[in-house]
C-alpha atoms as a PDB file:
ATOM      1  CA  UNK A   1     -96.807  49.018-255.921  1.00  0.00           C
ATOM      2  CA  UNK A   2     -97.749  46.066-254.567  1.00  0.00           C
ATOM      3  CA  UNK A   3    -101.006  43.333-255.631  1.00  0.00           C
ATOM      4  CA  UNK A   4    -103.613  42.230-252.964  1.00  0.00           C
ATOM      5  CA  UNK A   5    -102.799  44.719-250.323  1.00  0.00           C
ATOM      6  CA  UNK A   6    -104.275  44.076-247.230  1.00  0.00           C
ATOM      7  CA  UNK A   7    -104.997  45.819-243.706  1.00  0.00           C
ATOM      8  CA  UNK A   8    -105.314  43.254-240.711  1.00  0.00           C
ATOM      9  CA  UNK A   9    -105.313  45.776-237.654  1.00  0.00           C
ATOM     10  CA  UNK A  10    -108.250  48.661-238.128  1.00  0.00           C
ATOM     11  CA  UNK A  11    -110.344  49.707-235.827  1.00  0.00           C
ATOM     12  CA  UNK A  12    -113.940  51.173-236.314  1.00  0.00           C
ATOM     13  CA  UNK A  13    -116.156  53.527-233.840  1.00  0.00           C
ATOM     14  CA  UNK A  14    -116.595  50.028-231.385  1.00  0.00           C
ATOM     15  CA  UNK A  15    -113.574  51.143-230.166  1.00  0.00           C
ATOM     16  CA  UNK A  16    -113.110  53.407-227.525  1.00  0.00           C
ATOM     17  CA  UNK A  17    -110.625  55.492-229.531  1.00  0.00           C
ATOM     18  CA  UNK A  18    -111.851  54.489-233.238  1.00  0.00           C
ATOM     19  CA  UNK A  19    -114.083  57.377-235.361  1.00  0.00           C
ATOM     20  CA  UNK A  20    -115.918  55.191-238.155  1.00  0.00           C
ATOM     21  CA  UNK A  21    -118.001  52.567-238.404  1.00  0.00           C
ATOM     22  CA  UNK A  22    -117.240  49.165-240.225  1.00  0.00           C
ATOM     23  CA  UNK A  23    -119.424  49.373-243.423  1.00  0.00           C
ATOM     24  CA  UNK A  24    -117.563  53.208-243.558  1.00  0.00           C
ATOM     25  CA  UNK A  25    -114.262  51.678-243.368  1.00  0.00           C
ATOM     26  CA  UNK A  26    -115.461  48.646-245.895  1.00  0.00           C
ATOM     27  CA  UNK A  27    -116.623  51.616-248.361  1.00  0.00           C
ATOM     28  CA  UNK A  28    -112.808  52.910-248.485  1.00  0.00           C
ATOM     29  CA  UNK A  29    -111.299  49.570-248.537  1.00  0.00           C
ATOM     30  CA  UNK A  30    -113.293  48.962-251.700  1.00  0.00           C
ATOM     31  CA  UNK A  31    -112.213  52.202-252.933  1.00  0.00           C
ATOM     32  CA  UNK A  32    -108.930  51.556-252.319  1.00  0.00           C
ATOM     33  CA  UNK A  33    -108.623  48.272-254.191  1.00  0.00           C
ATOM     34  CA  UNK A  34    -107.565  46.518-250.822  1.00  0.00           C
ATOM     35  CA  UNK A  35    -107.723  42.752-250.587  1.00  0.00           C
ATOM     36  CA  UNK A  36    -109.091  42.148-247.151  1.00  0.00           C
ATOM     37  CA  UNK A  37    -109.495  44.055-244.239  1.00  0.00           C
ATOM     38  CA  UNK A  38    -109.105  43.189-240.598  1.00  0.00           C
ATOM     39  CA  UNK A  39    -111.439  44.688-237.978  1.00  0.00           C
ATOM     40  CA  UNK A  40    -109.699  44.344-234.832  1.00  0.00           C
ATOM     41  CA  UNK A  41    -111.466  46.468-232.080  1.00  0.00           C
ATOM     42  CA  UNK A  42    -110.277  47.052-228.734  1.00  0.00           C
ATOM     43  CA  UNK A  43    -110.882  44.824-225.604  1.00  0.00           C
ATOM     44  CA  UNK A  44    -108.622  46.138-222.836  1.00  0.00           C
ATOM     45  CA  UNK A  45    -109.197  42.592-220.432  1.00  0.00           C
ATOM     46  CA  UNK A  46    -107.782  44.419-217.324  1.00  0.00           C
ATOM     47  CA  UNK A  47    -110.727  47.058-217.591  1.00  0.00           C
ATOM     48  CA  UNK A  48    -113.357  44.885-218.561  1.00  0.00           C
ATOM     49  CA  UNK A  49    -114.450  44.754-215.201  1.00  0.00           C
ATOM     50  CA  UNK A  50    -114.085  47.994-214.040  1.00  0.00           C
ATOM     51  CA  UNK A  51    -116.107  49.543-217.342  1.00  0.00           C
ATOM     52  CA  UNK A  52    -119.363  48.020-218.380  1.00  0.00           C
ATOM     53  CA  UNK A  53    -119.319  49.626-221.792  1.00  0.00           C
ATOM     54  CA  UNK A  54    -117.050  47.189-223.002  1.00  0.00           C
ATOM     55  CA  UNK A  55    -119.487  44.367-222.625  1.00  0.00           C
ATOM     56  CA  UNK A  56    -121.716  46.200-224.983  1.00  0.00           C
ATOM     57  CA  UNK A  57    -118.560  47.511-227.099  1.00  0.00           C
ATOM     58  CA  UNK A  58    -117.529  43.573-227.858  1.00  0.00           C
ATOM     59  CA  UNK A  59    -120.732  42.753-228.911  1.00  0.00           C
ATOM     60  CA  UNK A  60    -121.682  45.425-230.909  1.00  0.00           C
ATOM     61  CA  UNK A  61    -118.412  45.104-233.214  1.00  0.00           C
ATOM     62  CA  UNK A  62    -118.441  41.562-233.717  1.00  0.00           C
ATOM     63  CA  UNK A  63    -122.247  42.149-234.475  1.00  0.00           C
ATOM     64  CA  UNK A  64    -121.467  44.792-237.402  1.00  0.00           C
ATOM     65  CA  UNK A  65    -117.982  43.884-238.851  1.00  0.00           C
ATOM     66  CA  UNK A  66    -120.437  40.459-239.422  1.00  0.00           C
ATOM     67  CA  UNK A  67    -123.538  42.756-241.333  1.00  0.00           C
ATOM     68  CA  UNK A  68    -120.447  44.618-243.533  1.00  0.00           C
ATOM     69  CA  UNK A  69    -118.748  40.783-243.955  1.00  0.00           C
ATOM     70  CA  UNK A  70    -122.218  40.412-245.676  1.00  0.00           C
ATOM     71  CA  UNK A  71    -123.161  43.495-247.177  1.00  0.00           C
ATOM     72  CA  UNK A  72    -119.122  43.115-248.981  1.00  0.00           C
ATOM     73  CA  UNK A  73    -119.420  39.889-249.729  1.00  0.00           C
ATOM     74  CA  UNK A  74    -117.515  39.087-252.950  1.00  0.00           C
ATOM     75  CA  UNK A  75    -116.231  42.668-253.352  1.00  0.00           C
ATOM     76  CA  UNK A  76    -113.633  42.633-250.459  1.00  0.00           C
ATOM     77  CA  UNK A  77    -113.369  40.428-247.404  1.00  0.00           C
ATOM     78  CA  UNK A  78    -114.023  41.449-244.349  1.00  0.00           C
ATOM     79  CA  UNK A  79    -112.209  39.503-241.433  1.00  0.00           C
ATOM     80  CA  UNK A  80    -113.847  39.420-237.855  1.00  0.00           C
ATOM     81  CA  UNK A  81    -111.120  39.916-234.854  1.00  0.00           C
ATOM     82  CA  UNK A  82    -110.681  41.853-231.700  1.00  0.00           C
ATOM     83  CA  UNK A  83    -107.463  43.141-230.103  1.00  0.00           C
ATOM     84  CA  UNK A  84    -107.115  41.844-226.578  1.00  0.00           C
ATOM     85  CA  UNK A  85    -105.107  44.141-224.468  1.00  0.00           C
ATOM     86  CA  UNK A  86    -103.158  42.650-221.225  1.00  0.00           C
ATOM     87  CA  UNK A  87    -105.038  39.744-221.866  1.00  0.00           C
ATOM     88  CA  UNK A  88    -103.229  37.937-218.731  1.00  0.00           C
ATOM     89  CA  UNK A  89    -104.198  40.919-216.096  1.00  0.00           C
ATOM     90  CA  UNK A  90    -107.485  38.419-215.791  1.00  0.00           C
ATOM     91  CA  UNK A  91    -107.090  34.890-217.473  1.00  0.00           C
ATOM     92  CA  UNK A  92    -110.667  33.958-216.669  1.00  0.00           C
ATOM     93  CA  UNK A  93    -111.901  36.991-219.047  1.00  0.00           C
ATOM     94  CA  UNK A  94    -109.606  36.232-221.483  1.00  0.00           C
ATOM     95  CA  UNK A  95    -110.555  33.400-222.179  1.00  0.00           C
ATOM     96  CA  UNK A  96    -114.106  33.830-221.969  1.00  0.00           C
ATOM     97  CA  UNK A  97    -114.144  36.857-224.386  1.00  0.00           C
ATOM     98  CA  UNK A  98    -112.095  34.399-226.790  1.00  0.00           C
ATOM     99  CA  UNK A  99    -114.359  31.546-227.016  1.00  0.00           C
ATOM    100  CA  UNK A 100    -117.551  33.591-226.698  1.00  0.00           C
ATOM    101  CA  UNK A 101    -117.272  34.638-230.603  1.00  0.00           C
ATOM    102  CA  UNK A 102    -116.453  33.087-233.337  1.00  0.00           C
ATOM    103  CA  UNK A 103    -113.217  35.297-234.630  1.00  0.00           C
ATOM    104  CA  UNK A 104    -110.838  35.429-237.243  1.00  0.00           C
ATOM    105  CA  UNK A 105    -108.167  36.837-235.795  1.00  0.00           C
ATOM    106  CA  UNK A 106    -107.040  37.522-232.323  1.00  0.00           C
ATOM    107  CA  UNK A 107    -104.122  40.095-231.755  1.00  0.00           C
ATOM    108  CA  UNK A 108    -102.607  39.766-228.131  1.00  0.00           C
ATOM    109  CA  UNK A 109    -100.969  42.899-227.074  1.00  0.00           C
ATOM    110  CA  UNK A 110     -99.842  44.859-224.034  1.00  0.00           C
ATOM    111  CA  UNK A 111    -100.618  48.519-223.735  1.00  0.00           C
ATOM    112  CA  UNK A 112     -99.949  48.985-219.877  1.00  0.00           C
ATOM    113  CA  UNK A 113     -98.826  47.949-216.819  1.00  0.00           C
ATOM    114  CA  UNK A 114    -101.144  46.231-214.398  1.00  0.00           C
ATOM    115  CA  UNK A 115    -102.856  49.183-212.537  1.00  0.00           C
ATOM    116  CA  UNK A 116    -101.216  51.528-214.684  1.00  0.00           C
ATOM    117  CA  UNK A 117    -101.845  54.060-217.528  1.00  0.00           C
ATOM    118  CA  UNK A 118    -101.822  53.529-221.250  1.00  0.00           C
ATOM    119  CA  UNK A 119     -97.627  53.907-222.518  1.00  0.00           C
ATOM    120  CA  UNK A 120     -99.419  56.782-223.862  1.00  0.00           C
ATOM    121  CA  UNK A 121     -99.581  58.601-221.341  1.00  0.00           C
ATOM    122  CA  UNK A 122     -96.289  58.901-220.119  1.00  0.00           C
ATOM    123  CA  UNK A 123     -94.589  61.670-220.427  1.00  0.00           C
ATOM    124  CA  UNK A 124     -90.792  63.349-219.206  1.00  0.00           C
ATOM    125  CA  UNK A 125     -89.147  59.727-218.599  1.00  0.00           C
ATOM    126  CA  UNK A 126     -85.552  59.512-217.927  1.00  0.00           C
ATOM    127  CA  UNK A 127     -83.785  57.115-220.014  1.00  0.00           C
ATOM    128  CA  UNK A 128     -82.879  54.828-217.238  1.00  0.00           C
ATOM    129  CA  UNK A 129     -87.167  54.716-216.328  1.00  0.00           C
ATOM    130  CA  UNK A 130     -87.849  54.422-219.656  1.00  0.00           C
ATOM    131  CA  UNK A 131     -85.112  51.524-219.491  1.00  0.00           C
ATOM    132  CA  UNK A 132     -86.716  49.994-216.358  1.00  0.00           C
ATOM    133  CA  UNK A 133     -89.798  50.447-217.936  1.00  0.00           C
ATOM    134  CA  UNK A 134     -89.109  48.598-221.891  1.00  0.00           C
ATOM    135  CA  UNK A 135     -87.628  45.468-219.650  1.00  0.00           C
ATOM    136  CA  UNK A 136     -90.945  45.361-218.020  1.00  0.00           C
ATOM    137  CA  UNK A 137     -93.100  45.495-220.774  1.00  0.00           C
ATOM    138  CA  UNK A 138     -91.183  42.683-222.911  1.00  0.00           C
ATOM    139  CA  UNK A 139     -91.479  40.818-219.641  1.00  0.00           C
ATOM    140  CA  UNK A 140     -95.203  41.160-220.282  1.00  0.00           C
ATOM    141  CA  UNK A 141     -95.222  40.006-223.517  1.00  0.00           C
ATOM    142  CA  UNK A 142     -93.173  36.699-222.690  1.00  0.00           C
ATOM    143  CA  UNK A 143     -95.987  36.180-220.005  1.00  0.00           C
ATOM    144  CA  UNK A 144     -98.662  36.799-222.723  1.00  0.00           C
ATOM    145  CA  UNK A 145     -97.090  34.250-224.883  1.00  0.00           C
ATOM    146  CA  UNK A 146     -97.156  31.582-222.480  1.00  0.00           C
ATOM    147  CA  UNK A 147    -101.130  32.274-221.476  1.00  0.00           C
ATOM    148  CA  UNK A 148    -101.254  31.837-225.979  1.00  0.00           C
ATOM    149  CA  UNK A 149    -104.510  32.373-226.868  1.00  0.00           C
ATOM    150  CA  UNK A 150    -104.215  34.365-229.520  1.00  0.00           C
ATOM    151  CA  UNK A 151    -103.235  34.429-232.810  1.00  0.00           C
ATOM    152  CA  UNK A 152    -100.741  37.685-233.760  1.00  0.00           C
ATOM    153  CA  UNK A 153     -98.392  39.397-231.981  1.00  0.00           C
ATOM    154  CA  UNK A 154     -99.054  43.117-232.268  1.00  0.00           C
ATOM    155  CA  UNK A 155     -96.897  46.472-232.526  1.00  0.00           C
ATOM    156  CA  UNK A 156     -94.035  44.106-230.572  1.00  0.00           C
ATOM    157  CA  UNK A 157     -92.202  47.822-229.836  1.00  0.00           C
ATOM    158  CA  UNK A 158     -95.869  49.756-228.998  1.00  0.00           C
ATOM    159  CA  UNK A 159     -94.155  51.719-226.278  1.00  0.00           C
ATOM    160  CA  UNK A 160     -91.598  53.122-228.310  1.00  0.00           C
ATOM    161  CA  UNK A 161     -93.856  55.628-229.937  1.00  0.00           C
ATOM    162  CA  UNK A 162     -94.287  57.185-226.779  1.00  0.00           C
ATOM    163  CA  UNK A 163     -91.338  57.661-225.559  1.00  0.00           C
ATOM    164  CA  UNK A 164     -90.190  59.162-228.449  1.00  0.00           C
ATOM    165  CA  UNK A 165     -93.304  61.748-228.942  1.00  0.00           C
ATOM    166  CA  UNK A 166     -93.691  62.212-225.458  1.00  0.00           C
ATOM    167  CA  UNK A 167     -90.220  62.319-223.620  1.00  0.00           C
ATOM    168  CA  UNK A 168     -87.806  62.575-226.756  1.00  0.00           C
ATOM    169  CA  UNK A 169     -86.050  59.473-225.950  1.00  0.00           C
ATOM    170  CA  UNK A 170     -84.338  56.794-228.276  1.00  0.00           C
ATOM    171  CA  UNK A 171     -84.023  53.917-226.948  1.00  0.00           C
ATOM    172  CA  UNK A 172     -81.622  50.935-227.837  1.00  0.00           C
ATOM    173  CA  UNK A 173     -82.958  47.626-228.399  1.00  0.00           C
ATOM    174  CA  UNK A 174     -79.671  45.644-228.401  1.00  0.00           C
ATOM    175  CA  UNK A 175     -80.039  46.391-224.815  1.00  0.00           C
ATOM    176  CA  UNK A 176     -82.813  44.499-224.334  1.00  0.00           C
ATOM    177  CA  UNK A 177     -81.825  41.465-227.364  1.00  0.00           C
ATOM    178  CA  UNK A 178     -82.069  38.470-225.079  1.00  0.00           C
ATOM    179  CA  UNK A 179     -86.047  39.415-223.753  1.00  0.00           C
ATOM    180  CA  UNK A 180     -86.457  40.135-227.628  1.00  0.00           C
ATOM    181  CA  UNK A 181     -85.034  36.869-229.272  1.00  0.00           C
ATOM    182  CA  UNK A 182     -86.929  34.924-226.399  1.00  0.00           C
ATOM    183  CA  UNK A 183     -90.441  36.728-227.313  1.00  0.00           C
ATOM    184  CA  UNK A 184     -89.690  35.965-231.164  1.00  0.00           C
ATOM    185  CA  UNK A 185     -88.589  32.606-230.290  1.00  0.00           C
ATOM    186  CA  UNK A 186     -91.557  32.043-228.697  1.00  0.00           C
ATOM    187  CA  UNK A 187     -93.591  33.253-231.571  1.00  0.00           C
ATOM    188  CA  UNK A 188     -92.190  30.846-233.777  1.00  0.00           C
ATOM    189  CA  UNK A 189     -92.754  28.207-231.817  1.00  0.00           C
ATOM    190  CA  UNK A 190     -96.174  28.379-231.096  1.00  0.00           C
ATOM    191  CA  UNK A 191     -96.339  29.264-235.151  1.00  0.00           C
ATOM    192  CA  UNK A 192     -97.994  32.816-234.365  1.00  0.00           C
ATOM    193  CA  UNK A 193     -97.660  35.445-236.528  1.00  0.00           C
ATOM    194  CA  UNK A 194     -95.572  38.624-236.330  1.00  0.00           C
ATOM    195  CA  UNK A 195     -97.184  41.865-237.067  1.00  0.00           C
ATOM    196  CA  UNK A 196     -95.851  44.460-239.004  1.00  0.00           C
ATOM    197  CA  UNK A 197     -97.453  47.613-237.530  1.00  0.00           C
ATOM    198  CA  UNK A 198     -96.969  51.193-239.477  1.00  0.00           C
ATOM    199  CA  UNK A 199     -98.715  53.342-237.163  1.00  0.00           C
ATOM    200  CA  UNK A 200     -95.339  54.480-236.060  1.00  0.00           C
ATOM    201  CA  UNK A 201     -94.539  55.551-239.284  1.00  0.00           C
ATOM    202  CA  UNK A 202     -97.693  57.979-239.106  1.00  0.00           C
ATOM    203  CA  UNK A 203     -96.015  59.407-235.575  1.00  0.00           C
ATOM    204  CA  UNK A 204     -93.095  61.426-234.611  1.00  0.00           C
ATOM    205  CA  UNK A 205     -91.120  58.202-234.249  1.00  0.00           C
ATOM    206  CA  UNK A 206     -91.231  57.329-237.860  1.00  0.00           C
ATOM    207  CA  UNK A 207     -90.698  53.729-237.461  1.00  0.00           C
ATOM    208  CA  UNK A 208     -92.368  50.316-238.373  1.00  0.00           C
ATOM    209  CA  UNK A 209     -92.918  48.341-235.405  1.00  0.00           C
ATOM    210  CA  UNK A 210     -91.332  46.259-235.141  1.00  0.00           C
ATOM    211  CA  UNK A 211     -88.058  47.103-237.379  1.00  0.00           C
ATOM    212  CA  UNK A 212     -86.753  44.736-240.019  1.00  0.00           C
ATOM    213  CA  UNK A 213     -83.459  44.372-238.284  1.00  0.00           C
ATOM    214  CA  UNK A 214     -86.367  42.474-235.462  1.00  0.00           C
ATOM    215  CA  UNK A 215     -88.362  40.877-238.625  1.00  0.00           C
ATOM    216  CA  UNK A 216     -85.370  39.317-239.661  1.00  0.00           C
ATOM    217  CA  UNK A 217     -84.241  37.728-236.567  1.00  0.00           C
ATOM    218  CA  UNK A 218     -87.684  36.454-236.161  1.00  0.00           C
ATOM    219  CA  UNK A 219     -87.082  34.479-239.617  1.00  0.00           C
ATOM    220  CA  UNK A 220     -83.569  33.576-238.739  1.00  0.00           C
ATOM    221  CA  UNK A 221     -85.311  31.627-234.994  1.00  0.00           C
ATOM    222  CA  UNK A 222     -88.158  29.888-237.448  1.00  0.00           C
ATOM    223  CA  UNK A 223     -90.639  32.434-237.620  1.00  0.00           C
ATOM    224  CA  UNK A 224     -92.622  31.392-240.499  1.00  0.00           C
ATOM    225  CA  UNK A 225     -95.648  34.214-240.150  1.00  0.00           C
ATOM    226  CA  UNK A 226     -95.992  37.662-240.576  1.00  0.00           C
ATOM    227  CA  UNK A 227     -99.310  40.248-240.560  1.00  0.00           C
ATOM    228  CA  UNK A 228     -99.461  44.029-241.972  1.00  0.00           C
ATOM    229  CA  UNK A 229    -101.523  46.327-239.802  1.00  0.00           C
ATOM    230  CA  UNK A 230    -102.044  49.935-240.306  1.00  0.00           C
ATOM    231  CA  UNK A 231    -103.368  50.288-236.277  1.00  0.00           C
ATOM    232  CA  UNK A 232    -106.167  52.666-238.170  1.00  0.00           C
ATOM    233  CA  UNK A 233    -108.619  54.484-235.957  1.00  0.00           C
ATOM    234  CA  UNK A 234    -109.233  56.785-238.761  1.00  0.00           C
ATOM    235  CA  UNK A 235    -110.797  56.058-242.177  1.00  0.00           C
ATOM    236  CA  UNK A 236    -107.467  58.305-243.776  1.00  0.00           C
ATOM    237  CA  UNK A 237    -105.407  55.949-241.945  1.00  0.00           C
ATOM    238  CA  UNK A 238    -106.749  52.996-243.469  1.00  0.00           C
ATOM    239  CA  UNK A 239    -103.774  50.740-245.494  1.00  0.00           C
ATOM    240  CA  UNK A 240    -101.230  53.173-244.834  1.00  0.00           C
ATOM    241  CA  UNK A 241     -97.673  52.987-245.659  1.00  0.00           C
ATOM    242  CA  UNK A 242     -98.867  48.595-246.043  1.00  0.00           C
ATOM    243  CA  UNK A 243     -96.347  49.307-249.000  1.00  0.00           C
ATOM    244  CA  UNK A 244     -93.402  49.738-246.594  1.00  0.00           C
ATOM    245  CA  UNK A 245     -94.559  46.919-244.406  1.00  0.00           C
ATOM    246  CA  UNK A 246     -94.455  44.522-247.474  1.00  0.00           C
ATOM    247  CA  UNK A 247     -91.294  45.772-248.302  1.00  0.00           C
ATOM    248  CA  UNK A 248     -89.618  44.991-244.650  1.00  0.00           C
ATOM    249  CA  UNK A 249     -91.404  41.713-245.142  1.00  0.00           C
ATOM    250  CA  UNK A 250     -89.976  41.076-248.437  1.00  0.00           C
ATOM    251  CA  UNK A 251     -86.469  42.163-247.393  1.00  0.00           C
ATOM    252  CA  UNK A 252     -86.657  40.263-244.030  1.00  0.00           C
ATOM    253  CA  UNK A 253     -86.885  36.871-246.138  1.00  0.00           C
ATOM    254  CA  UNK A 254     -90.679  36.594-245.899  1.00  0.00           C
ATOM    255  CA  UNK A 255     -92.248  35.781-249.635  1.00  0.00           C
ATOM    256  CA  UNK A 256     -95.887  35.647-248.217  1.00  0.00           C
ATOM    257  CA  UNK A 257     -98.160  37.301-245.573  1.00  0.00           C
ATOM    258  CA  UNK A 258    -100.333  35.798-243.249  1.00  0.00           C
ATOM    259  CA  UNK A 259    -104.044  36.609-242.779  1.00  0.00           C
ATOM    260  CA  UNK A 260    -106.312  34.608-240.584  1.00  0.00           C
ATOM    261  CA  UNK A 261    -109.981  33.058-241.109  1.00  0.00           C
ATOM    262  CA  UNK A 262    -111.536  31.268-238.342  1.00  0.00           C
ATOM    263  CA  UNK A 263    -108.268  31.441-236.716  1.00  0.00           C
ATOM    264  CA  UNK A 264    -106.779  29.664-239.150  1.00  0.00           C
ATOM    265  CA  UNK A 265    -103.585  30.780-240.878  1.00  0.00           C
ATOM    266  CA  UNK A 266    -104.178  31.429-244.868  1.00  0.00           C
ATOM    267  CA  UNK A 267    -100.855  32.386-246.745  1.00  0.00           C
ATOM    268  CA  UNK A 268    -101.217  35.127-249.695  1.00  0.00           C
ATOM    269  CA  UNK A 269     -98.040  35.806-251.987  1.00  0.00           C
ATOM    270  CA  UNK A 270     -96.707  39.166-251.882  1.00  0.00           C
ATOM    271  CA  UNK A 271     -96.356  40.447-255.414  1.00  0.00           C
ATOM    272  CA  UNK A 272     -95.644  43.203-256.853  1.00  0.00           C
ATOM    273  CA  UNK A 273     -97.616  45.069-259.783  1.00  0.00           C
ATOM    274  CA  UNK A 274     -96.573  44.736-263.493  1.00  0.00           C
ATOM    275  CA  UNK A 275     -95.897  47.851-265.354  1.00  0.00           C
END
């Protein structure tokens, strides 16, 4: 058992997919003895356009994970972030939505292909699509790193999770280690932080994401940062299995994780409890 746990990726009912609101979610982290929490809610940048609720959507999180920083204050904090999704499908939004509030923490992920579903929803892949398809996404993320404006690299192997549950594939990563050790070197460099994602662990693929075999190697190229993230859109969810990311942090060389305020990088010593 581990001291000052902490959840940096949760996501309350701003988010199109989340079921609880932030004070909720504040209420259980209390309960739980958590640290900090992290509320991270969804902006999907290549659909911004295309759906007007997310204009209200970003607003209306930022607006009450700021009441619940207050309404906690001294009793747990609260960070303020948002997850941008394919942030460089429309540079121009991007960086709009980024300097229009004053966050936290900004995760930069990729969740799609441009014009194209949600990993999600694919379903019967062949291994050599799936293939196609994993080179293409890291491709993303090497593009994503370059735009930069953002502070955490989330669930680095998101699409694995689907095409395990969904087309009962396995897929190799040594396949794919040069794209991989140029996205971690690339994290490094820019001194981002690498999150630690359990949702997987929660999902037939039963798998952090990334891997520690991947959390090492981002050490071993200068990676100095690391974030836990239980990808919560449930208030059950909330800190799950953080134990097992702090233990692939631990054994990856990492003696501290990261957490961000005002998109600054704070460093918190991972400790275990004393019997």
């Amino acid at each position: 058992m581990y001291k000052n746990i902490v959840d940096l990726h949760v996501h309350t009912d701003n988010s199109f997919d989340g079921h609880h609101s932030a004070t909720f979610l504040c209420e259980k982290a209390e309960f739980q003895d958590l640290r900090a929490v992290a509320f991270t809610d969804h902006c999907e940048i290549d659909q911004f356009k295309n759906d007007n609720k997310y204009e209200k959507r970003v607003w209306q999180s930022f607006f009450e994970v700021a009441k619940a920083r207050s309404a906690f204050m001294g009793k747990l904090l609260v960070l303020n972030g948002i997850e941008l999704g394919q942030p460089t499908y429309d540079i121009p939004k991007a960086n709009e939505i980024v300097s229009r509030y004053d966050y936290d923490q900004i995760l930069g992920s990729v969740h799609n292909f441009r014009d194209g579903q949600d990993f999600y929803f694919m379903e019967n892949l062949t291994y050599e699509t799936a293939s196609k398809h994993l080179k293409e996404y890291f491709d993303e993320i090497i593009e994503m790193l370059h735009w930069g404006n953002f502070d955490v690299l989330a669930h680095l192997t998101y699409p694995l999770r689907y095409f395990y549950s969904k087309s009962g594939l396995s897929m190799d990563l040594n396949d794919y280690k040069g794209q991989i050790d140029r996205i971690l070197a690339l994290t490094a460099k820019q001194d981002k932080a690498l999150e630690i994602n359990t949702a997987g662990l929660r999902q037939p693929l039963n798998k952090l994401q990334p891997e520690t075999d991947i959390i090492k190697r981002f050490r071993e190229l200068g990676g100095r940062l690391v974030t836990v993230g239980s990808d919560a859109h449930y208030a059950e969810h909330l800190a799950r299995d953080i134990d097992k990311a702090y233990d692939a942090a631990l054994s990856a060389g990492f003696t501290e994780i990261a957490f961000f305020q005002r998109r600054t990088p704070m460093l918190m010593k991972i400790e275990k409890e004393t019997v």
